[in-house]
C-alpha atoms as a PDB file:
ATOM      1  CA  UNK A   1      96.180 100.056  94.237  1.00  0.00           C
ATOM      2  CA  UNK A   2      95.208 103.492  93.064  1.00  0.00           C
ATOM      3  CA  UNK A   3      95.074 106.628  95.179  1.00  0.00           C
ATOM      4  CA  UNK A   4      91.554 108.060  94.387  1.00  0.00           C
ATOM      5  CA  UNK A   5      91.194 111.751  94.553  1.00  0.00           C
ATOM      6  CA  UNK A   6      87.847 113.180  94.520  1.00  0.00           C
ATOM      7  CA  UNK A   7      86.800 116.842  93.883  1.00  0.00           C
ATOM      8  CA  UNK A   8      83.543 118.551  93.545  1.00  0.00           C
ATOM      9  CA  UNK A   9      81.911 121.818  94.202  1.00  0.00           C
ATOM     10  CA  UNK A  10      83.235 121.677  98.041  1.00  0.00           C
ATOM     11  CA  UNK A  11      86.424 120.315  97.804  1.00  0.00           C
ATOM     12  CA  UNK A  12      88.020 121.993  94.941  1.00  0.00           C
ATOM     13  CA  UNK A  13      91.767 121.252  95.638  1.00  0.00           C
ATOM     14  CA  UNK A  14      93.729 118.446  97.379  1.00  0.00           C
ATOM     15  CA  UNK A  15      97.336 117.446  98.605  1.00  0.00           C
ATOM     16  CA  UNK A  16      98.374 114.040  98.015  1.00  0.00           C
ATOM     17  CA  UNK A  17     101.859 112.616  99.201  1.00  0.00           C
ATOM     18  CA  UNK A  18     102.636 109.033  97.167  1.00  0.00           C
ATOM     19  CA  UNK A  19     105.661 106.809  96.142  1.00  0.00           C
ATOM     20  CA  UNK A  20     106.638 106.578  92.531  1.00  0.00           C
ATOM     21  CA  UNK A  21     105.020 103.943  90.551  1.00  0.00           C
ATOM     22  CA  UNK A  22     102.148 104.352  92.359  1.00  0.00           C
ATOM     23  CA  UNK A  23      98.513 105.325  90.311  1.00  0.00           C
ATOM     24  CA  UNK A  24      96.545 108.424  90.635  1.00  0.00           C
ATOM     25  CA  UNK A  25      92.798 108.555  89.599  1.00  0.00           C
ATOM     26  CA  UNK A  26      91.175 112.320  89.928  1.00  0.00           C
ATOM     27  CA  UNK A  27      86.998 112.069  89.584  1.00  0.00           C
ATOM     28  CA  UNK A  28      85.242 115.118  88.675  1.00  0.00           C
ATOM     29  CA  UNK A  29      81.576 115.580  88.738  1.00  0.00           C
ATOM     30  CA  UNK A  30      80.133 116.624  85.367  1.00  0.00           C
ATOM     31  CA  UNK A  31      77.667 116.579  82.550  1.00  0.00           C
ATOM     32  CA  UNK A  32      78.719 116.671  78.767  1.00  0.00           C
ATOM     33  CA  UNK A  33      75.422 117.090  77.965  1.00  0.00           C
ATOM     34  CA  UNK A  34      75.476 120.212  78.431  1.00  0.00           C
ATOM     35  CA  UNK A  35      79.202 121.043  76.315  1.00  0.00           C
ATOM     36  CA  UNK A  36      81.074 121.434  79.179  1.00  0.00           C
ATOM     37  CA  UNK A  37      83.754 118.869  79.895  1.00  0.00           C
ATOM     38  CA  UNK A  38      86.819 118.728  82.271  1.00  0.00           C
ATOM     39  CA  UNK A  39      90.130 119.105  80.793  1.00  0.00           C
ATOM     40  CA  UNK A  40      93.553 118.413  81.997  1.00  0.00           C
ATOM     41  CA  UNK A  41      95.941 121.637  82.174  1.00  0.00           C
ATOM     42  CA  UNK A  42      99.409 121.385  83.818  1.00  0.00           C
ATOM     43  CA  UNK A  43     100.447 123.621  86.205  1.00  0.00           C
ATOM     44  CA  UNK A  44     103.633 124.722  85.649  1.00  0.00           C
ATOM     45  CA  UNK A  45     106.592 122.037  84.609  1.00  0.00           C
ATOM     46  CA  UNK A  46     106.111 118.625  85.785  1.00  0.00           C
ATOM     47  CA  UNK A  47     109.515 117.790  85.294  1.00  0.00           C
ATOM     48  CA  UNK A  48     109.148 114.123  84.910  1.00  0.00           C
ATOM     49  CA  UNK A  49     106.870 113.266  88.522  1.00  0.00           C
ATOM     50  CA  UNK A  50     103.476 112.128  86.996  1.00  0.00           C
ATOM     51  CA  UNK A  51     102.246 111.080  83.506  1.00  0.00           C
ATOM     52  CA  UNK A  52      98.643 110.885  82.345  1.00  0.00           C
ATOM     53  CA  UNK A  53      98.210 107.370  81.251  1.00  0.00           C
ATOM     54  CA  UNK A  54      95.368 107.175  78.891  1.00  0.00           C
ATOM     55  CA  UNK A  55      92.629 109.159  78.201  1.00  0.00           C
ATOM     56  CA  UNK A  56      90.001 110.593  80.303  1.00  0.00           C
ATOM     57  CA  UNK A  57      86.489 108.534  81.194  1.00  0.00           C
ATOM     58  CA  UNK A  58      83.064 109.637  81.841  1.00  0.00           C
ATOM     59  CA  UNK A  59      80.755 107.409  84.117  1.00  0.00           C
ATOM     60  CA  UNK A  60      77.192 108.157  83.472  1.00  0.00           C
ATOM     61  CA  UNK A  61      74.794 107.738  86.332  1.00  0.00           C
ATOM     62  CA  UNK A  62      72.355 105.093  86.184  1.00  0.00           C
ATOM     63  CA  UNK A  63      69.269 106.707  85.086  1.00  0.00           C
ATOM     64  CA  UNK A  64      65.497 106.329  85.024  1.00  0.00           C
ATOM     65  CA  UNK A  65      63.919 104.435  82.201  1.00  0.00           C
ATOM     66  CA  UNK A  66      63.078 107.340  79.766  1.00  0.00           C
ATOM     67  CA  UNK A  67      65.405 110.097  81.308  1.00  0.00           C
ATOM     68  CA  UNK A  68      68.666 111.842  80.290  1.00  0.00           C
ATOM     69  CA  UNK A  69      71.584 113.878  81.007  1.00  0.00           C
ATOM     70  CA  UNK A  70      72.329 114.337  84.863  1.00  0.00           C
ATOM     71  CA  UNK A  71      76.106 114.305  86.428  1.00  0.00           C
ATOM     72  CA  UNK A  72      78.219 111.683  85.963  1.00  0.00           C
ATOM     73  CA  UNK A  73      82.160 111.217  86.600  1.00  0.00           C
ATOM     74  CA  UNK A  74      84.910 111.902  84.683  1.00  0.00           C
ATOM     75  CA  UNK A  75      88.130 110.454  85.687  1.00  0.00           C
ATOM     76  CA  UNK A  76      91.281 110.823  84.867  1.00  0.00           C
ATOM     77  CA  UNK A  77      94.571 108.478  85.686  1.00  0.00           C
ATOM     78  CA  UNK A  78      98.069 108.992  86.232  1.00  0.00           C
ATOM     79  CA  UNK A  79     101.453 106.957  87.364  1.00  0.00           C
ATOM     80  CA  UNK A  80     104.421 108.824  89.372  1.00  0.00           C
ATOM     81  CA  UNK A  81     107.582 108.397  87.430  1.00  0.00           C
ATOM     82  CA  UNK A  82     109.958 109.969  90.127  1.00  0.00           C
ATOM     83  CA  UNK A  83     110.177 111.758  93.135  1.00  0.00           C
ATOM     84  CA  UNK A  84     109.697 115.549  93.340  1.00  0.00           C
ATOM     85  CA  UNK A  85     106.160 117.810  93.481  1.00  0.00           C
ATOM     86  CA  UNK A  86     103.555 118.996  90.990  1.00  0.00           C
ATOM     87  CA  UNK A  87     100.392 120.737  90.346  1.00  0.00           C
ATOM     88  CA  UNK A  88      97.676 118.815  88.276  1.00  0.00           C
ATOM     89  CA  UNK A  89      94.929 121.751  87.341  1.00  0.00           C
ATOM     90  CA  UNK A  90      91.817 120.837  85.738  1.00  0.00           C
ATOM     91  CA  UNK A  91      89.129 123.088  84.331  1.00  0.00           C
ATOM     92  CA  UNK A  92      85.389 122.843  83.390  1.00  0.00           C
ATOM     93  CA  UNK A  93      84.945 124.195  79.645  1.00  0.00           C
ATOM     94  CA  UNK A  94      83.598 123.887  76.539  1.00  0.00           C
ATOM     95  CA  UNK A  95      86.655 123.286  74.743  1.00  0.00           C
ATOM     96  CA  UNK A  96      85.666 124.239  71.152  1.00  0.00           C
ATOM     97  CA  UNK A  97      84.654 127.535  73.418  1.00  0.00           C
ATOM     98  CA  UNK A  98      87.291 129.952  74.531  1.00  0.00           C
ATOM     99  CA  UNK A  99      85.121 132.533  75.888  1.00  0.00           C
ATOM    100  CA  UNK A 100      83.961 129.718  78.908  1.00  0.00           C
ATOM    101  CA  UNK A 101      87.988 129.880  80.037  1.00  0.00           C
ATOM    102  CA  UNK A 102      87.388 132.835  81.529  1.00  0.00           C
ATOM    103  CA  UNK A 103      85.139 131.931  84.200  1.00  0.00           C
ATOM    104  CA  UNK A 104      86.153 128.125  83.961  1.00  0.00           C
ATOM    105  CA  UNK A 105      85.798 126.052  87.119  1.00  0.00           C
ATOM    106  CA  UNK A 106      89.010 125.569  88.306  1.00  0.00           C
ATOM    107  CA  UNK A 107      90.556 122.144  90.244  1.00  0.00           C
ATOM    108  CA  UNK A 108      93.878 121.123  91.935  1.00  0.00           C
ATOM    109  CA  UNK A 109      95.783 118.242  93.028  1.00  0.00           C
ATOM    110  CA  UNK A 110      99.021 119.353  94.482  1.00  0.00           C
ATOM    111  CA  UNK A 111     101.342 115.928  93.952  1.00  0.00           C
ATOM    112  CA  UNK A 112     104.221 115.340  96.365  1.00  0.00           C
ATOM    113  CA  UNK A 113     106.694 112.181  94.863  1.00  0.00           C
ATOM    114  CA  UNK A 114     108.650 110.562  97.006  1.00  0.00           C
END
């Protein structure tokens, strides 16, 4: 069973305390309609505790007949390889623009291994 870790506007960092092997999915609320996307940046050296496994997702929300855009999900999944603690940051971008890093959302899970 995954730990699911949810951030948005109001909650914009978390603690989570898990056992290795076990699965990490982080949602994010987004739209890449409009460029911006969520991308994965590690803080500092992970030194082995979690690996991303896979890509990222996006979940669009059902829609009316005839309309587009709106916020979906993006998700993104790791596995704990070993005990020990971590920062997993995640910013809101436009990736092919570096001027948006700037002032780039900014996200945390702090990762405990044990």
């Amino acid at each position: 069973m995954a730990h699911v870790v949810e951030l948005n506007s109001d909650v914009t960092e978390k603690s989570l305390s898990i056992s290795s092997g076990s699965e990490i999915v982080v949602k994010l609320p987004g739209s890449p309609t409009t460029g911006y996307t969520w991308k994965f940046v590690q803080e500092g050296h992970n030194n082995g505790v979690v690996e991303q496994v896979g890509k990222w997702t996006y979940q669009q929300p059902e829609m009316q007949e005839g309309m587009c855009g709106g916020t979906g999900t993006f998700s993104f999944s790791f596995k704990a390889k070993a005990a020990g603690t971590t920062k997993l940051g995640f910013i809101y971008v436009r990736t092919w623009d570096k001027s948006t890093y700037d002032e780039a959302l900014e996200h945390m899970v702090n990762v405990t291994v044990t």
